[in-house]
N, C-alpha and C. Protein backbone atom coordinates (compact mmCIF):
# COMPACT_ATOMS: atom_id res chain seq x y z
N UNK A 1 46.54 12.01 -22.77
CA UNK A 1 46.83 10.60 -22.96
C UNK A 1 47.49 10.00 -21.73
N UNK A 2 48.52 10.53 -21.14
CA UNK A 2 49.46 10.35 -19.84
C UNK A 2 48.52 10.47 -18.90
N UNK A 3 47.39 11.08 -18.92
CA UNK A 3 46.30 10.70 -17.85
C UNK A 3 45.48 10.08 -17.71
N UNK A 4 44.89 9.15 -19.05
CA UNK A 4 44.07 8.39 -19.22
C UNK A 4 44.66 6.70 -18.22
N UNK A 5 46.13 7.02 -18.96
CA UNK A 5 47.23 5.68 -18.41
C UNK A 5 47.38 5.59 -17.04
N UNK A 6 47.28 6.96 -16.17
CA UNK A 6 47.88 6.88 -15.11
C UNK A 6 46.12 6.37 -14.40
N UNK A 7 45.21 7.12 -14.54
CA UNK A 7 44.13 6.97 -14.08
C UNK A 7 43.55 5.48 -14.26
N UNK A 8 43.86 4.74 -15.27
CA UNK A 8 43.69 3.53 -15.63
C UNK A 8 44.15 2.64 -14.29
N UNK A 9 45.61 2.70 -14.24
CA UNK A 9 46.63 1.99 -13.58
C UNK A 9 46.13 2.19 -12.21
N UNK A 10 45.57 3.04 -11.73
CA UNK A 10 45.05 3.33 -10.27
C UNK A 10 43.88 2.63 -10.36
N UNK A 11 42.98 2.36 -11.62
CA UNK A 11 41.55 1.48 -11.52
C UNK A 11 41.72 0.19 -11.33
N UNK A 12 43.45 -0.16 -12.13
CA UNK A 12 42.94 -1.91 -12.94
C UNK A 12 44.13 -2.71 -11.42
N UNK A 13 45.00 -2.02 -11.04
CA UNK A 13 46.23 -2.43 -9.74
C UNK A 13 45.47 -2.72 -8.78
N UNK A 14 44.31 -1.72 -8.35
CA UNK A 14 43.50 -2.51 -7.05
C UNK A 14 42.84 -3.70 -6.86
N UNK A 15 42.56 -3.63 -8.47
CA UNK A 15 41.30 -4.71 -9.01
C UNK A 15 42.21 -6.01 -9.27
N UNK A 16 43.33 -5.81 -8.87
CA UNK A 16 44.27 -7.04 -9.82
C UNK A 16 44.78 -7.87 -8.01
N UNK A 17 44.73 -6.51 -7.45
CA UNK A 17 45.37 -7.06 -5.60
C UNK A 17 44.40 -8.14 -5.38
N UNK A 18 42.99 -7.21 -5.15
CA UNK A 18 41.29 -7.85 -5.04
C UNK A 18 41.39 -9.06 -5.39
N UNK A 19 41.68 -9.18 -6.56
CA UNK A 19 41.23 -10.68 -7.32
C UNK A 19 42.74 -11.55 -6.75
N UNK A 20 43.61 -11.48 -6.64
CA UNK A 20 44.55 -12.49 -6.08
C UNK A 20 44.35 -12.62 -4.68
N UNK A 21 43.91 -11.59 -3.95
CA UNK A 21 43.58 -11.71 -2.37
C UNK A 21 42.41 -13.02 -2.58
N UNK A 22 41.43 -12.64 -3.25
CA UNK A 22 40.44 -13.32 -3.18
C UNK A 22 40.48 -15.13 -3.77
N UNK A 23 41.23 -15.18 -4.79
CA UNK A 23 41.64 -16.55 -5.17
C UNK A 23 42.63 -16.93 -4.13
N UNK A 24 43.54 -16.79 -3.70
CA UNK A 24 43.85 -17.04 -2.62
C UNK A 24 43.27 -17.79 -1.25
N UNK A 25 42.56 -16.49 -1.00
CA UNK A 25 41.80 -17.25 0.19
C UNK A 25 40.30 -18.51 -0.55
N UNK A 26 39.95 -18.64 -1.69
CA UNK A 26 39.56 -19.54 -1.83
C UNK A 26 40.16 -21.05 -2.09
N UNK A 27 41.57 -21.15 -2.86
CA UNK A 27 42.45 -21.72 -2.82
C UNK A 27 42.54 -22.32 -1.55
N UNK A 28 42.68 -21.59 -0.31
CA UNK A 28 43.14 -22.29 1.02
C UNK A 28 41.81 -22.61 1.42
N UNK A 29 40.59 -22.08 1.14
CA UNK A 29 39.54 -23.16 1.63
C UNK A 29 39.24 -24.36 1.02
N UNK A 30 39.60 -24.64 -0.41
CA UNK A 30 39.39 -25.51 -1.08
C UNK A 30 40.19 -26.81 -0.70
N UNK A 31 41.46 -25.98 -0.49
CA UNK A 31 42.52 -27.22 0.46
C UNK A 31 42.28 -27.66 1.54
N UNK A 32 41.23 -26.89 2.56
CA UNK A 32 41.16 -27.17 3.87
C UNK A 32 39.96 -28.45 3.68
N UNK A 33 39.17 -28.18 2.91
CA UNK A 33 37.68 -29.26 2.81
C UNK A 33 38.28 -30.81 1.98
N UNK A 34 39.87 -30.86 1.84
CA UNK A 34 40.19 -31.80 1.13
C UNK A 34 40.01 -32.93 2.27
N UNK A 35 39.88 -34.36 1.92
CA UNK A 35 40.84 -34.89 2.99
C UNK A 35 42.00 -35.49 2.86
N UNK A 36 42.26 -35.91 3.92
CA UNK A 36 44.43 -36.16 3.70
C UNK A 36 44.34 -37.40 4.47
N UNK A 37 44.31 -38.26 3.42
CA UNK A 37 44.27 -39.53 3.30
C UNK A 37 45.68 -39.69 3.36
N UNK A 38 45.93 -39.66 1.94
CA UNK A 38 47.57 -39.94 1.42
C UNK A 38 48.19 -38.93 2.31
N UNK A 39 49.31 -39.40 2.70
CA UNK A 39 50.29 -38.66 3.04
C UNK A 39 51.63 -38.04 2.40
N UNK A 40 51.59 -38.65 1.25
CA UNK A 40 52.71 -38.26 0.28
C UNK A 40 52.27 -37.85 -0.77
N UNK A 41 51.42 -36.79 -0.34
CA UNK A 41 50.90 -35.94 -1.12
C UNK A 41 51.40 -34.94 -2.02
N UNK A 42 51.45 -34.42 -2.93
CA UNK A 42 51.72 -33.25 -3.61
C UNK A 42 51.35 -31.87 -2.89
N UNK A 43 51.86 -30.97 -2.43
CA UNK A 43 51.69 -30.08 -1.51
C UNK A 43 51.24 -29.05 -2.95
N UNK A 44 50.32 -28.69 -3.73
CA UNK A 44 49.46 -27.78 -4.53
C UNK A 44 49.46 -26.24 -3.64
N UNK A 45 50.15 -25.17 -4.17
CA UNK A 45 49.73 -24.66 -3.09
C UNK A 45 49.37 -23.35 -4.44
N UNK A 46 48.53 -22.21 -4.12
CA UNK A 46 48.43 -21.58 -4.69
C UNK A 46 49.16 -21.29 -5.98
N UNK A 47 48.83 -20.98 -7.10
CA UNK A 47 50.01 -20.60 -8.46
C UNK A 47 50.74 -19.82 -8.29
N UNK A 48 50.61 -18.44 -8.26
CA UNK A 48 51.70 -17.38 -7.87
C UNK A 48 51.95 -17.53 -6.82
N UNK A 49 51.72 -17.79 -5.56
CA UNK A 49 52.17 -17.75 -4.40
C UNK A 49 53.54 -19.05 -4.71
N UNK A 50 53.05 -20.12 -5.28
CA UNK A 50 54.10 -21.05 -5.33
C UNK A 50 55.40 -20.29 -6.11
N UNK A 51 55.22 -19.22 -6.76
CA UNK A 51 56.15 -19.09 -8.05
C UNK A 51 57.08 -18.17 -6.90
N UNK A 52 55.97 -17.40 -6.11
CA UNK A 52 56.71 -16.39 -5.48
C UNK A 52 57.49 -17.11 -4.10
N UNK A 53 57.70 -18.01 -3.89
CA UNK A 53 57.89 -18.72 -2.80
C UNK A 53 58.96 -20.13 -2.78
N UNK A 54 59.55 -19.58 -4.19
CA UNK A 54 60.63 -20.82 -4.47
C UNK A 54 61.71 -20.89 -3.76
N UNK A 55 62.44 -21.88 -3.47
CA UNK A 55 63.24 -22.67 -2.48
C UNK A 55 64.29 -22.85 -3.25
């Protein structure tokens, strides 16, 4: 059973990096194709990255 869990955790942790690496860098292309009209803009910046990045 303790190996099913551990072997799991080594499948689903890479797959979890993968997928935030990857929303990420789509996130910042999606921002880059915006245009910036307004200047008093709402600065949107990624979800977790914002959470992880509080001031």
């Amino acid at each position: 059973m303790i190996e099913h869990l551990i072997l799991g955790a080594f499948l689903v942790l890479p797959l979890l990096i993968v997928a935030f690496l990857f929303s990420d860098e789509l996130w910042q292309e999606h921002r880059s194709h915006e245009p910036r009209s307004d200047a008093r803009r709402i600065d949107w910046r990624h979800p977790l990255r914002s959470l992880l990045h509080r001031h």
